[in-house]
C-alpha atoms as a PDB file:
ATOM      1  CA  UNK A   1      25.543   6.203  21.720  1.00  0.00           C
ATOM      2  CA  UNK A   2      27.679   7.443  18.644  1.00  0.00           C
ATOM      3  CA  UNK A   3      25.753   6.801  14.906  1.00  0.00           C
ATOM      4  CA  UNK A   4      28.173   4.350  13.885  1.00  0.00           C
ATOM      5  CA  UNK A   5      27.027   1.514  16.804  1.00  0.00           C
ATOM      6  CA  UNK A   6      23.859   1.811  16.558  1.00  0.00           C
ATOM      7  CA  UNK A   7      21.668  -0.727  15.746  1.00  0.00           C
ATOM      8  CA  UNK A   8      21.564  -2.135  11.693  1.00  0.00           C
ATOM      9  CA  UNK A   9      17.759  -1.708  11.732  1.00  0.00           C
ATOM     10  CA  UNK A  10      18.126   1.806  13.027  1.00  0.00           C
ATOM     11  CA  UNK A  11      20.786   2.653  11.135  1.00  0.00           C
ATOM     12  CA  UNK A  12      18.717   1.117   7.721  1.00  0.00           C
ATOM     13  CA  UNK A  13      15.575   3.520   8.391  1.00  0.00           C
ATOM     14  CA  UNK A  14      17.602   6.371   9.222  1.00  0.00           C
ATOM     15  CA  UNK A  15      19.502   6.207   6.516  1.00  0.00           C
ATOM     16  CA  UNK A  16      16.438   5.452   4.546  1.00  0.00           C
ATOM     17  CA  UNK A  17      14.787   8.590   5.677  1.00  0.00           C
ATOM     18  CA  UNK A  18      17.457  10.692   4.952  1.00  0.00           C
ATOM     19  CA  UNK A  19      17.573   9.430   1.665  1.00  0.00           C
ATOM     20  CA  UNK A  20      14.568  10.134   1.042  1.00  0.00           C
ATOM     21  CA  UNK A  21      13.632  13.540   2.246  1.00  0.00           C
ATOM     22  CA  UNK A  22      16.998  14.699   0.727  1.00  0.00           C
ATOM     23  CA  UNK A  23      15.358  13.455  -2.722  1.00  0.00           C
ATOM     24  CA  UNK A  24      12.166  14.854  -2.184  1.00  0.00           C
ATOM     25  CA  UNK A  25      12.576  18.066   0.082  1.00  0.00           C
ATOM     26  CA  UNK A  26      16.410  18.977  -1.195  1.00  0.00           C
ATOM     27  CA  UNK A  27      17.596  21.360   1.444  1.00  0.00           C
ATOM     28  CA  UNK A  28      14.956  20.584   4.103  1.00  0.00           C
ATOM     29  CA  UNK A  29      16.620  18.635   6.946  1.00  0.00           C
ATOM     30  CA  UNK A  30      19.745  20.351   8.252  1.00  0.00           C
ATOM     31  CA  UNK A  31      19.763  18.160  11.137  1.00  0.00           C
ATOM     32  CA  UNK A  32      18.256  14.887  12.305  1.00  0.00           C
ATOM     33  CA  UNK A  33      18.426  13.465  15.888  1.00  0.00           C
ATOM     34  CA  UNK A  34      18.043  10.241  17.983  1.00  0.00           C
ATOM     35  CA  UNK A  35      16.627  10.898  21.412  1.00  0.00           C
ATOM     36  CA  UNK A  36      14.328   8.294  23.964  1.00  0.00           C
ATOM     37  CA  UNK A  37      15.807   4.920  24.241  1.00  0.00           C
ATOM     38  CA  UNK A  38      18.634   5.047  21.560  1.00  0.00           C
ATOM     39  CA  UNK A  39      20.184   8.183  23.568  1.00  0.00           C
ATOM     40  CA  UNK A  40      20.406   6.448  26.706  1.00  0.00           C
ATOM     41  CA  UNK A  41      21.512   2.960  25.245  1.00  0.00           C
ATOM     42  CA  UNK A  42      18.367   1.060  26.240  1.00  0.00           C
ATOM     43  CA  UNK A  43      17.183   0.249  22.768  1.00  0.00           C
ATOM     44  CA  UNK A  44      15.395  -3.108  22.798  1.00  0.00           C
ATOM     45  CA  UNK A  45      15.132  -5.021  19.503  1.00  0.00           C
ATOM     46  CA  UNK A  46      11.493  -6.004  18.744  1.00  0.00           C
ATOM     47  CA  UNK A  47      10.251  -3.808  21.855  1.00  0.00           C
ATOM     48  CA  UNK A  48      11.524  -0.100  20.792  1.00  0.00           C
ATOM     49  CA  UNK A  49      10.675   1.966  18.530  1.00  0.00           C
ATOM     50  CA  UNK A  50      13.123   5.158  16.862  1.00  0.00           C
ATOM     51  CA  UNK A  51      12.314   8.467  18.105  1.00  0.00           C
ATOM     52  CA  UNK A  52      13.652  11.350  15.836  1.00  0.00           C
ATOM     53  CA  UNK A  53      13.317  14.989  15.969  1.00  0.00           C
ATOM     54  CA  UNK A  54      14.366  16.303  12.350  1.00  0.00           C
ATOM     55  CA  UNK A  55      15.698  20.312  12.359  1.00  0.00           C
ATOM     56  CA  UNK A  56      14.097  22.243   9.090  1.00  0.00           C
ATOM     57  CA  UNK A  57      15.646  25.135   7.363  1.00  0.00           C
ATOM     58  CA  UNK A  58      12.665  26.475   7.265  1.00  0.00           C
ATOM     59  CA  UNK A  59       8.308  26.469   8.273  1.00  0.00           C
ATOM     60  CA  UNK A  60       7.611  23.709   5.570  1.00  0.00           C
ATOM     61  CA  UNK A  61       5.512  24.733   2.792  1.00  0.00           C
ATOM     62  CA  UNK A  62       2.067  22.852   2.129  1.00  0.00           C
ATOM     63  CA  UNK A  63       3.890  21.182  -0.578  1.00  0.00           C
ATOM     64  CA  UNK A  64       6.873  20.067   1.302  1.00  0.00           C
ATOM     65  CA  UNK A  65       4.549  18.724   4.048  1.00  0.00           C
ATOM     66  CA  UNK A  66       3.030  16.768   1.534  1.00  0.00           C
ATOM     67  CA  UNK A  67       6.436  15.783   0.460  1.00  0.00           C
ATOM     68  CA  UNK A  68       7.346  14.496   3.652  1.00  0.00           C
ATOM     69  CA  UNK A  69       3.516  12.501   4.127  1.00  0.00           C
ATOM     70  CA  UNK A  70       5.095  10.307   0.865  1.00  0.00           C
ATOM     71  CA  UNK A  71       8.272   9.888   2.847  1.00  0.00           C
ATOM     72  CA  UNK A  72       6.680   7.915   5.491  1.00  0.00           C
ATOM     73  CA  UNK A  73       4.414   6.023   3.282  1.00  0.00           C
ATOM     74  CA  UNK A  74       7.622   4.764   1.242  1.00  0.00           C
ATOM     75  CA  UNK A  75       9.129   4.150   4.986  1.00  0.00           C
ATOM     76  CA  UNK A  76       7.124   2.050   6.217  1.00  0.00           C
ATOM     77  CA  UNK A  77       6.363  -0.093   3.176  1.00  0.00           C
ATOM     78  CA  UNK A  78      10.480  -0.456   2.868  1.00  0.00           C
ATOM     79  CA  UNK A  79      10.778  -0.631   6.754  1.00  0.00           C
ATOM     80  CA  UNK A  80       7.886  -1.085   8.521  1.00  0.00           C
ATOM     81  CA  UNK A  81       9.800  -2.276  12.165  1.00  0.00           C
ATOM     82  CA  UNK A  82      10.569  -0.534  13.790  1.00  0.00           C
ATOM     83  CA  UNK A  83       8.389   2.633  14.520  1.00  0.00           C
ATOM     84  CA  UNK A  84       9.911   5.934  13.047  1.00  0.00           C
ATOM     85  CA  UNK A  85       8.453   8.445  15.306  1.00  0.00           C
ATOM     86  CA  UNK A  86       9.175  11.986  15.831  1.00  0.00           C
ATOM     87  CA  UNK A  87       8.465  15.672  14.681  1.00  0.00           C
ATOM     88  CA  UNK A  88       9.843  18.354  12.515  1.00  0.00           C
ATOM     89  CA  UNK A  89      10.651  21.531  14.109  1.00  0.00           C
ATOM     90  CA  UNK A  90      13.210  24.813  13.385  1.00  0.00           C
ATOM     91  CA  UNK A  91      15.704  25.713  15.441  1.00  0.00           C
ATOM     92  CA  UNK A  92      13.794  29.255  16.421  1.00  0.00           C
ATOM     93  CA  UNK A  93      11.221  26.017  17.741  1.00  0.00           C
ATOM     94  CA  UNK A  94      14.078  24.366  19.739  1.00  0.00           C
ATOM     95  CA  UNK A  95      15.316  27.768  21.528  1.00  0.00           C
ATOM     96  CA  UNK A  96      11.990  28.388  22.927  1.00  0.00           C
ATOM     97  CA  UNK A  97       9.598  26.400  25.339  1.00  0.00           C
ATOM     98  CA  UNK A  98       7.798  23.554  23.658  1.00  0.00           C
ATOM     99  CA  UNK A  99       4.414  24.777  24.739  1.00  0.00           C
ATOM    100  CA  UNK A 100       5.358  27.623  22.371  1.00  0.00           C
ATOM    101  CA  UNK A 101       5.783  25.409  19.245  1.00  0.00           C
ATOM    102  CA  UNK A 102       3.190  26.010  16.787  1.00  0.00           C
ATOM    103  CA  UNK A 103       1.695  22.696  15.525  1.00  0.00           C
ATOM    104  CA  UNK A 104       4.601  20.820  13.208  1.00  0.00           C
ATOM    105  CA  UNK A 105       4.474  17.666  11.424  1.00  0.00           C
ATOM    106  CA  UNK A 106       4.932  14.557  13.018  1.00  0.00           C
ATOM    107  CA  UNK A 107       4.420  11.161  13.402  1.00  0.00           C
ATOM    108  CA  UNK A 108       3.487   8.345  15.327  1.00  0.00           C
ATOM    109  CA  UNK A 109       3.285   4.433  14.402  1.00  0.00           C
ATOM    110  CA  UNK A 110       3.097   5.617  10.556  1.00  0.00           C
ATOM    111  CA  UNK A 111       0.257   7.667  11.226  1.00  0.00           C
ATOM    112  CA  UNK A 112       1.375  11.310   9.841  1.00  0.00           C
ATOM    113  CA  UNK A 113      -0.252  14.597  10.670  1.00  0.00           C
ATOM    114  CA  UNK A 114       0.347  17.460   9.066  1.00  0.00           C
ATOM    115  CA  UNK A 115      -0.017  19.622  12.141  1.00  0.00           C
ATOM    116  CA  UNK A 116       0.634  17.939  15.345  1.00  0.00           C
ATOM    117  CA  UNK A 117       2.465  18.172  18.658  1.00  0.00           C
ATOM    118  CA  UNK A 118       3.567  14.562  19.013  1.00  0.00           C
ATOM    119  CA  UNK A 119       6.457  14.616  21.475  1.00  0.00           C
ATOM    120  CA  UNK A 120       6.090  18.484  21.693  1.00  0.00           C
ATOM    121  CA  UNK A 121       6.954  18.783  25.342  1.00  0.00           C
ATOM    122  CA  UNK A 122      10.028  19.598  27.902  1.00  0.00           C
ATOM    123  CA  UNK A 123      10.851  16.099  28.007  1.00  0.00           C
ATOM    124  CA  UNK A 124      12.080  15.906  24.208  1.00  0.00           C
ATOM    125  CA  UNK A 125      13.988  19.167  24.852  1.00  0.00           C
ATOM    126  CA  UNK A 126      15.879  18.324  27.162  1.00  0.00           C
ATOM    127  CA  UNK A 127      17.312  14.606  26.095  1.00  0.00           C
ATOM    128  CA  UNK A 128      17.741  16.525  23.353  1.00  0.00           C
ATOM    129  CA  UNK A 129      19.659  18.901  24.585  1.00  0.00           C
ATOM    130  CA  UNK A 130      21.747  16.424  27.096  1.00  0.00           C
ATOM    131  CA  UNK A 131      22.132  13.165  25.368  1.00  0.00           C
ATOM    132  CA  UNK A 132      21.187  13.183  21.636  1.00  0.00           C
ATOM    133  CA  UNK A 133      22.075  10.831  19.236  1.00  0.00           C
ATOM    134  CA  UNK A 134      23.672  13.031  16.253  1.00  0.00           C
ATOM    135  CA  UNK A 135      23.157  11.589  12.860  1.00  0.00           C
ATOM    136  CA  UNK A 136      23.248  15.006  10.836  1.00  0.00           C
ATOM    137  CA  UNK A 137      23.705  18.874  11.981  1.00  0.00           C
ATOM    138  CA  UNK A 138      25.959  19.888  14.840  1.00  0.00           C
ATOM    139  CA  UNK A 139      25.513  19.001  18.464  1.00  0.00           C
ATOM    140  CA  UNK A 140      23.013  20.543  20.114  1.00  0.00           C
ATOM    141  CA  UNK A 141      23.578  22.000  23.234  1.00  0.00           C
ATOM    142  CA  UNK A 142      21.892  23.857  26.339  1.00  0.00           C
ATOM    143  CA  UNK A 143      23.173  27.186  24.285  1.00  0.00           C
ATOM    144  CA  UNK A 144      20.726  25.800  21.585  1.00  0.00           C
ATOM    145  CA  UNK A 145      17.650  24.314  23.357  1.00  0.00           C
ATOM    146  CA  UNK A 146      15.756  25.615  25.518  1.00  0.00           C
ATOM    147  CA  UNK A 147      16.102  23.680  29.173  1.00  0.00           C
ATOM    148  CA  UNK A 148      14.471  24.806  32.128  1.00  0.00           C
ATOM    149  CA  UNK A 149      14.530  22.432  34.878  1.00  0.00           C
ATOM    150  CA  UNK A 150      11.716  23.893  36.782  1.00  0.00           C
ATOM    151  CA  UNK A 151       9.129  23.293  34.029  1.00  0.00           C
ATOM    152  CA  UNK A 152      10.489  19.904  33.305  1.00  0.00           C
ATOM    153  CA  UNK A 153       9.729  18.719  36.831  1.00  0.00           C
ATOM    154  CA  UNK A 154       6.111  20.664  36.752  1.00  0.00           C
ATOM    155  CA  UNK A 155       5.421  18.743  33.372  1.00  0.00           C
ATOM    156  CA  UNK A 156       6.056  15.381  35.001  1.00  0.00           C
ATOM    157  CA  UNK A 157       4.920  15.985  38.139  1.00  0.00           C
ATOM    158  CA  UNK A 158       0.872  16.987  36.511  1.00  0.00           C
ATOM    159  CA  UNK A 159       1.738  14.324  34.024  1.00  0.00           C
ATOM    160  CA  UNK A 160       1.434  12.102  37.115  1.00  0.00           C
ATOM    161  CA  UNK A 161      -2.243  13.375  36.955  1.00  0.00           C
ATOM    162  CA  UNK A 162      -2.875  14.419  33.787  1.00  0.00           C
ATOM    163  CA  UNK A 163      -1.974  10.918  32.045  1.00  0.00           C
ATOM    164  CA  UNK A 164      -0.800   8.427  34.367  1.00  0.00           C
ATOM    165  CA  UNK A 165      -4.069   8.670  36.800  1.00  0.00           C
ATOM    166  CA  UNK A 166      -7.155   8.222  34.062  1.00  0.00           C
ATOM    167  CA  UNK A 167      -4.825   5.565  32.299  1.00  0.00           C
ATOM    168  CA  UNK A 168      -4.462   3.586  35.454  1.00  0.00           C
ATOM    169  CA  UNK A 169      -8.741   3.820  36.245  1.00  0.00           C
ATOM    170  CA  UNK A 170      -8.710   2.730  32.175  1.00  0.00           C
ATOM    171  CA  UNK A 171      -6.804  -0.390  33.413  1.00  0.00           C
ATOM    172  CA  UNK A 172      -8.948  -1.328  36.267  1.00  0.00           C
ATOM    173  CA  UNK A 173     -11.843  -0.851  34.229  1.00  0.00           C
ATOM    174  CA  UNK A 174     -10.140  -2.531  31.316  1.00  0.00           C
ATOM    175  CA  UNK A 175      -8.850  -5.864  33.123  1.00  0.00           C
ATOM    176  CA  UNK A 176     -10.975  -8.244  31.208  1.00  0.00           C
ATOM    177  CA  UNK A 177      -9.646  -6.623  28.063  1.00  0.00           C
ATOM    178  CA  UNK A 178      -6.202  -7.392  29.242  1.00  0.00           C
ATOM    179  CA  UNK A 179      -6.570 -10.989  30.602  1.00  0.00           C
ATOM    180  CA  UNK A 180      -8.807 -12.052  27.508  1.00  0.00           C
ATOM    181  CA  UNK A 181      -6.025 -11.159  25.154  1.00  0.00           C
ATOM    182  CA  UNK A 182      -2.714 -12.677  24.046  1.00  0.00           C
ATOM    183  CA  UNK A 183       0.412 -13.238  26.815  1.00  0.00           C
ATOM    184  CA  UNK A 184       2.535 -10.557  25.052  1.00  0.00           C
ATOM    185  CA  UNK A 185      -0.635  -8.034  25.788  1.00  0.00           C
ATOM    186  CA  UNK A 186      -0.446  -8.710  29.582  1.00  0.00           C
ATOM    187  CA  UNK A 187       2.939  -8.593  29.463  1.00  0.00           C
ATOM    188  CA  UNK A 188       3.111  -5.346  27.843  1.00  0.00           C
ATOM    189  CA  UNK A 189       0.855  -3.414  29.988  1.00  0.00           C
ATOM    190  CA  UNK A 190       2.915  -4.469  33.054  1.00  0.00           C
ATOM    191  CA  UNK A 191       6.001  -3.298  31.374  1.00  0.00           C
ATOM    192  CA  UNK A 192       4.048   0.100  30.559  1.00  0.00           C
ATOM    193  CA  UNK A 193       2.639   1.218  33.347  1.00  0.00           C
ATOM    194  CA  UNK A 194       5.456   0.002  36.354  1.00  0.00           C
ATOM    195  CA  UNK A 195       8.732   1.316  33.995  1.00  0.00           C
ATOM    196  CA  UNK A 196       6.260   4.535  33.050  1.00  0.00           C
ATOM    197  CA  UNK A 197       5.329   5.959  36.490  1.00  0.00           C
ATOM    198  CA  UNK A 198       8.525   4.780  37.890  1.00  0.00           C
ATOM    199  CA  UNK A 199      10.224   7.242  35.374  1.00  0.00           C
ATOM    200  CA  UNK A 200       8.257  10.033  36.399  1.00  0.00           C
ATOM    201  CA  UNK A 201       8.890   9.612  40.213  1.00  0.00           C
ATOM    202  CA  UNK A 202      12.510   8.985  39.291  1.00  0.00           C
ATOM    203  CA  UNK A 203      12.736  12.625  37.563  1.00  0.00           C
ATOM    204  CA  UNK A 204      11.406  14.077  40.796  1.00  0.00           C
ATOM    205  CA  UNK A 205      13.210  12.332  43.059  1.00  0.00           C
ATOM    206  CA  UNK A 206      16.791  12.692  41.229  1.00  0.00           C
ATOM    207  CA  UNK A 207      16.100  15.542  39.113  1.00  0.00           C
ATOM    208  CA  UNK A 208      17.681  13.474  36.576  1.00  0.00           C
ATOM    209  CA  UNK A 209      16.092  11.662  33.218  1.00  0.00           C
ATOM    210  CA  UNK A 210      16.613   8.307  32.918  1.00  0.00           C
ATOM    211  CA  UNK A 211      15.336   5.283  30.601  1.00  0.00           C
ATOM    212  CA  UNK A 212      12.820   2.691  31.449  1.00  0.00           C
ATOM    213  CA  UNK A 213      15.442  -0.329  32.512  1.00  0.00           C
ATOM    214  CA  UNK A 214      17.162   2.674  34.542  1.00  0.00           C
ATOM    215  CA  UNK A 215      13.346   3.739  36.115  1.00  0.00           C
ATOM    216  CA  UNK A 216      12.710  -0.144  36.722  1.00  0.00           C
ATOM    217  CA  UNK A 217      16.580  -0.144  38.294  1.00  0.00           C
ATOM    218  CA  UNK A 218      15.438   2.862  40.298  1.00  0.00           C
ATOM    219  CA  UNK A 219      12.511   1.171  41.579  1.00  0.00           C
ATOM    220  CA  UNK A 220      14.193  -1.625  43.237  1.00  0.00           C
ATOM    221  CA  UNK A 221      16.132   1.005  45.627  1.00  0.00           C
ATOM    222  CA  UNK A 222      13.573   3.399  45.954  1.00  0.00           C
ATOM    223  CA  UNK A 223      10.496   1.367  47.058  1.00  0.00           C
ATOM    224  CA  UNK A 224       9.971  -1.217  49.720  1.00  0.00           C
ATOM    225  CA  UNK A 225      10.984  -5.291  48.741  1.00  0.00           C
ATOM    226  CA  UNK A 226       7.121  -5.969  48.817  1.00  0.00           C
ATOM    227  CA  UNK A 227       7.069  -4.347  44.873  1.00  0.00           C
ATOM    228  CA  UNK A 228      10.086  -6.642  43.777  1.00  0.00           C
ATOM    229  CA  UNK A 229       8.283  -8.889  42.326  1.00  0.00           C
ATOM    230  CA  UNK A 230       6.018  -6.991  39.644  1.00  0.00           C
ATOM    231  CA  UNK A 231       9.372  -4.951  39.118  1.00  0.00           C
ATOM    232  CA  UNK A 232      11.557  -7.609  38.318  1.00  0.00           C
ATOM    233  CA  UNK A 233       8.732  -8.537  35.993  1.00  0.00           C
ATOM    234  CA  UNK A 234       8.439  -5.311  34.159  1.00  0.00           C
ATOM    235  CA  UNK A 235      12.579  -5.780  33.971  1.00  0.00           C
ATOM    236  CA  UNK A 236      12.425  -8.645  32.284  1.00  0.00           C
ATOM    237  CA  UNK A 237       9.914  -7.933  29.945  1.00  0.00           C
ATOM    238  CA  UNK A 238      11.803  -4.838  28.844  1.00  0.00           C
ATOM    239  CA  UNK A 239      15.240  -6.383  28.845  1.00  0.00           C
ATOM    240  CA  UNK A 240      13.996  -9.751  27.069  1.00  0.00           C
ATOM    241  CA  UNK A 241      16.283 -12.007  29.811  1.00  0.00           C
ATOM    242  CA  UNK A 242      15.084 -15.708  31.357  1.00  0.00           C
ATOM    243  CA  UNK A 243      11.445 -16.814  32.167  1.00  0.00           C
ATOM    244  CA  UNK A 244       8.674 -15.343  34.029  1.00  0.00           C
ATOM    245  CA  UNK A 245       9.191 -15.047  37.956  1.00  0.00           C
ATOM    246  CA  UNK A 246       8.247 -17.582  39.690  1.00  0.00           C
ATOM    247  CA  UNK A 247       5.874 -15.003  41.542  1.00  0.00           C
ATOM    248  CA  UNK A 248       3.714 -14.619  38.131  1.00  0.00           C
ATOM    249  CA  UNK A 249       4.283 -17.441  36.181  1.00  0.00           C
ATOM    250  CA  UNK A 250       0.879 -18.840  35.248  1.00  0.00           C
ATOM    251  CA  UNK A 251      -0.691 -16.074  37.104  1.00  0.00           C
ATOM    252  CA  UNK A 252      -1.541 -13.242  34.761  1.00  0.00           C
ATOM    253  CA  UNK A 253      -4.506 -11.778  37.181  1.00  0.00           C
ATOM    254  CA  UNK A 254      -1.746 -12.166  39.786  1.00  0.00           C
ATOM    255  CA  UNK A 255       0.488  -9.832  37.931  1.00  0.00           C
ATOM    256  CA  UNK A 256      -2.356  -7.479  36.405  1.00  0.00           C
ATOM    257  CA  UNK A 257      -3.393  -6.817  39.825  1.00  0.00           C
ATOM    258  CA  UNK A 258       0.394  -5.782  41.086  1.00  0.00           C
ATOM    259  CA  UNK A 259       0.876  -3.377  38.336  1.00  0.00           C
ATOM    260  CA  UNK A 260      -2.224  -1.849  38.931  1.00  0.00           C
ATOM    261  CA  UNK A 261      -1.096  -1.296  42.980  1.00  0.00           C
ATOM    262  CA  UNK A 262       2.380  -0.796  41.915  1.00  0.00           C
ATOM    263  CA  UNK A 263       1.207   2.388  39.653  1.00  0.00           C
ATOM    264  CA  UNK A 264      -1.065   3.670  41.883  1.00  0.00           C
ATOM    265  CA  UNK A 265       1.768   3.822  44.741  1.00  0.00           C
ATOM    266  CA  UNK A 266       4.453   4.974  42.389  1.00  0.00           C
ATOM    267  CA  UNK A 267       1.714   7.654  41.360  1.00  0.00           C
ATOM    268  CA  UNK A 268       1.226   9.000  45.337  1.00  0.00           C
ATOM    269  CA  UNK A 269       4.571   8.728  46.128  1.00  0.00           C
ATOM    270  CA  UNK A 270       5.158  11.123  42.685  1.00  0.00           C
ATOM    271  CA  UNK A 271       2.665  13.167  43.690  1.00  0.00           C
ATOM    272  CA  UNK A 272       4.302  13.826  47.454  1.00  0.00           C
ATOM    273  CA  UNK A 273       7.489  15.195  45.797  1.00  0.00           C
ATOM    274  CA  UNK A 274       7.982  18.973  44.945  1.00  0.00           C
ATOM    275  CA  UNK A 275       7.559  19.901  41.134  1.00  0.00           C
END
């Protein structure tokens, strides 16, 4: 997606930022860049949030890390939808593996650290290196970034494990949690866990990265017509289009208990291909 059709609330905080670390940190952000749903054109009004990497001229000083703290604050009193999340890294950072980043700042849901690794991981690198959304600096390229392919599919292959695995037992523990609360919260754990493992098992399968609408797309082809239903319905949460299936509509346990199967097939059938 070029910078000039994008989104108005995107282009407002991003615009926004810029303003603001430019008046605050003159000099600091040579480059700022658009990656997760924006760089595949899957952004989703009132469901996504902006992921950003920002480039630094240089390791931030204490100072200019506190610099950038007020930045957010003014952010997300000015714009507080949607999320601006991301990290702020050199471009020694980029050329090198992710695990060897040293701690940065970043930021999550308005909640700044000073020293984090929020989206510090081969995933970033890469869309950022394939499919960025350029707003400031040059393009980056493979030349730029590092990009190995191998680690990318080890990464989401133990993510499968590392994340996906005690989330999913945190679900099936959780389920009274889920069906006590609001509609939108049942909705949005179906929409999280079947578009989130179907990513991962996409990546191994394709060796390609892809969005969530194109993981729930994937899905359809890739597993047997028996999961249809829960992913049509994690499809149409994401996308916003029609009515609930008629498979889950007034049946939230009915659904809660096909994303939990769904994940924990996606997950084994992740787990059988080769990092």
């Amino acid at each position: 997606m070029a910078w000039a059709a994008l989104p108005e609330e995107v282009r407002r905080s991003v615009e926004t930022y810029l303003q603001l670390t430019d008046e605050a940190v003159p000099g600091l952000v040579e480059g700022l860049y658009l990656h997760g749903s924006l760089a595949y054109g899957d952004f989703r009004p009132g469901r996504s949030d902006i992921d950003f990497l920002a480039v630094l001229s240089e390791r931030p000083s204490a100072g200019s890390v506190e610099a950038l703290r007020g930045v957010f604050h003014e952010l997300s009193e000015r714009h507080p939808q949607p999320h601006f999340d991301g990290l702020h890294v050199t471009h020694a950072d980029l050329a090198g593996p992710p695990q060897a980043c040293p701690d940065v700042p970043c930021v999550l849901e308005w909640d700044f650290q000073p020293a984090g690794r929020r989206a510090c991981n081969p995933v970033t690198w890469h869309e950022l290196a394939r499919q960025a959304v350029v707003v400031r600096g040059p393009r980056l390229t493979a030349n730029d970034i590092w990009a190995d392919q191998s680690v990318l599919r080890a990464y989401s292959h133990a993510n499968l494990s590392t994340f996906w695995t005690p989330s999913l037992d945190e679900l099936r523990a959780g389920e009274d949690w889920v069906l006590s609360g609001p509609p939108e919260r049942g909705e949005w754990v179906t929409a999280w866990f079947v578009l989130g493992v179907a990513r991962l098992h996409h990546l191994l399968a394709t060796d390609r990265l892809t969005s969530k609408t194109g993981a729930g797309q994937h899905a359809l082809t890739a597993f047997g017509e028996r999961w249809h239903p829960i992913v049509g319905e994690a499809l149409r949460i994401r996308t916003g289009s029609g009515a609930g299936t008629p498979a889950y509509g007034g049946e939230p346990l009915a659904r809660l208990r096909d994303t939990v199967a769904f994940a924990a097939m996606a997950i084994e059938e992740g787990r059988k291909l080769v990092p």
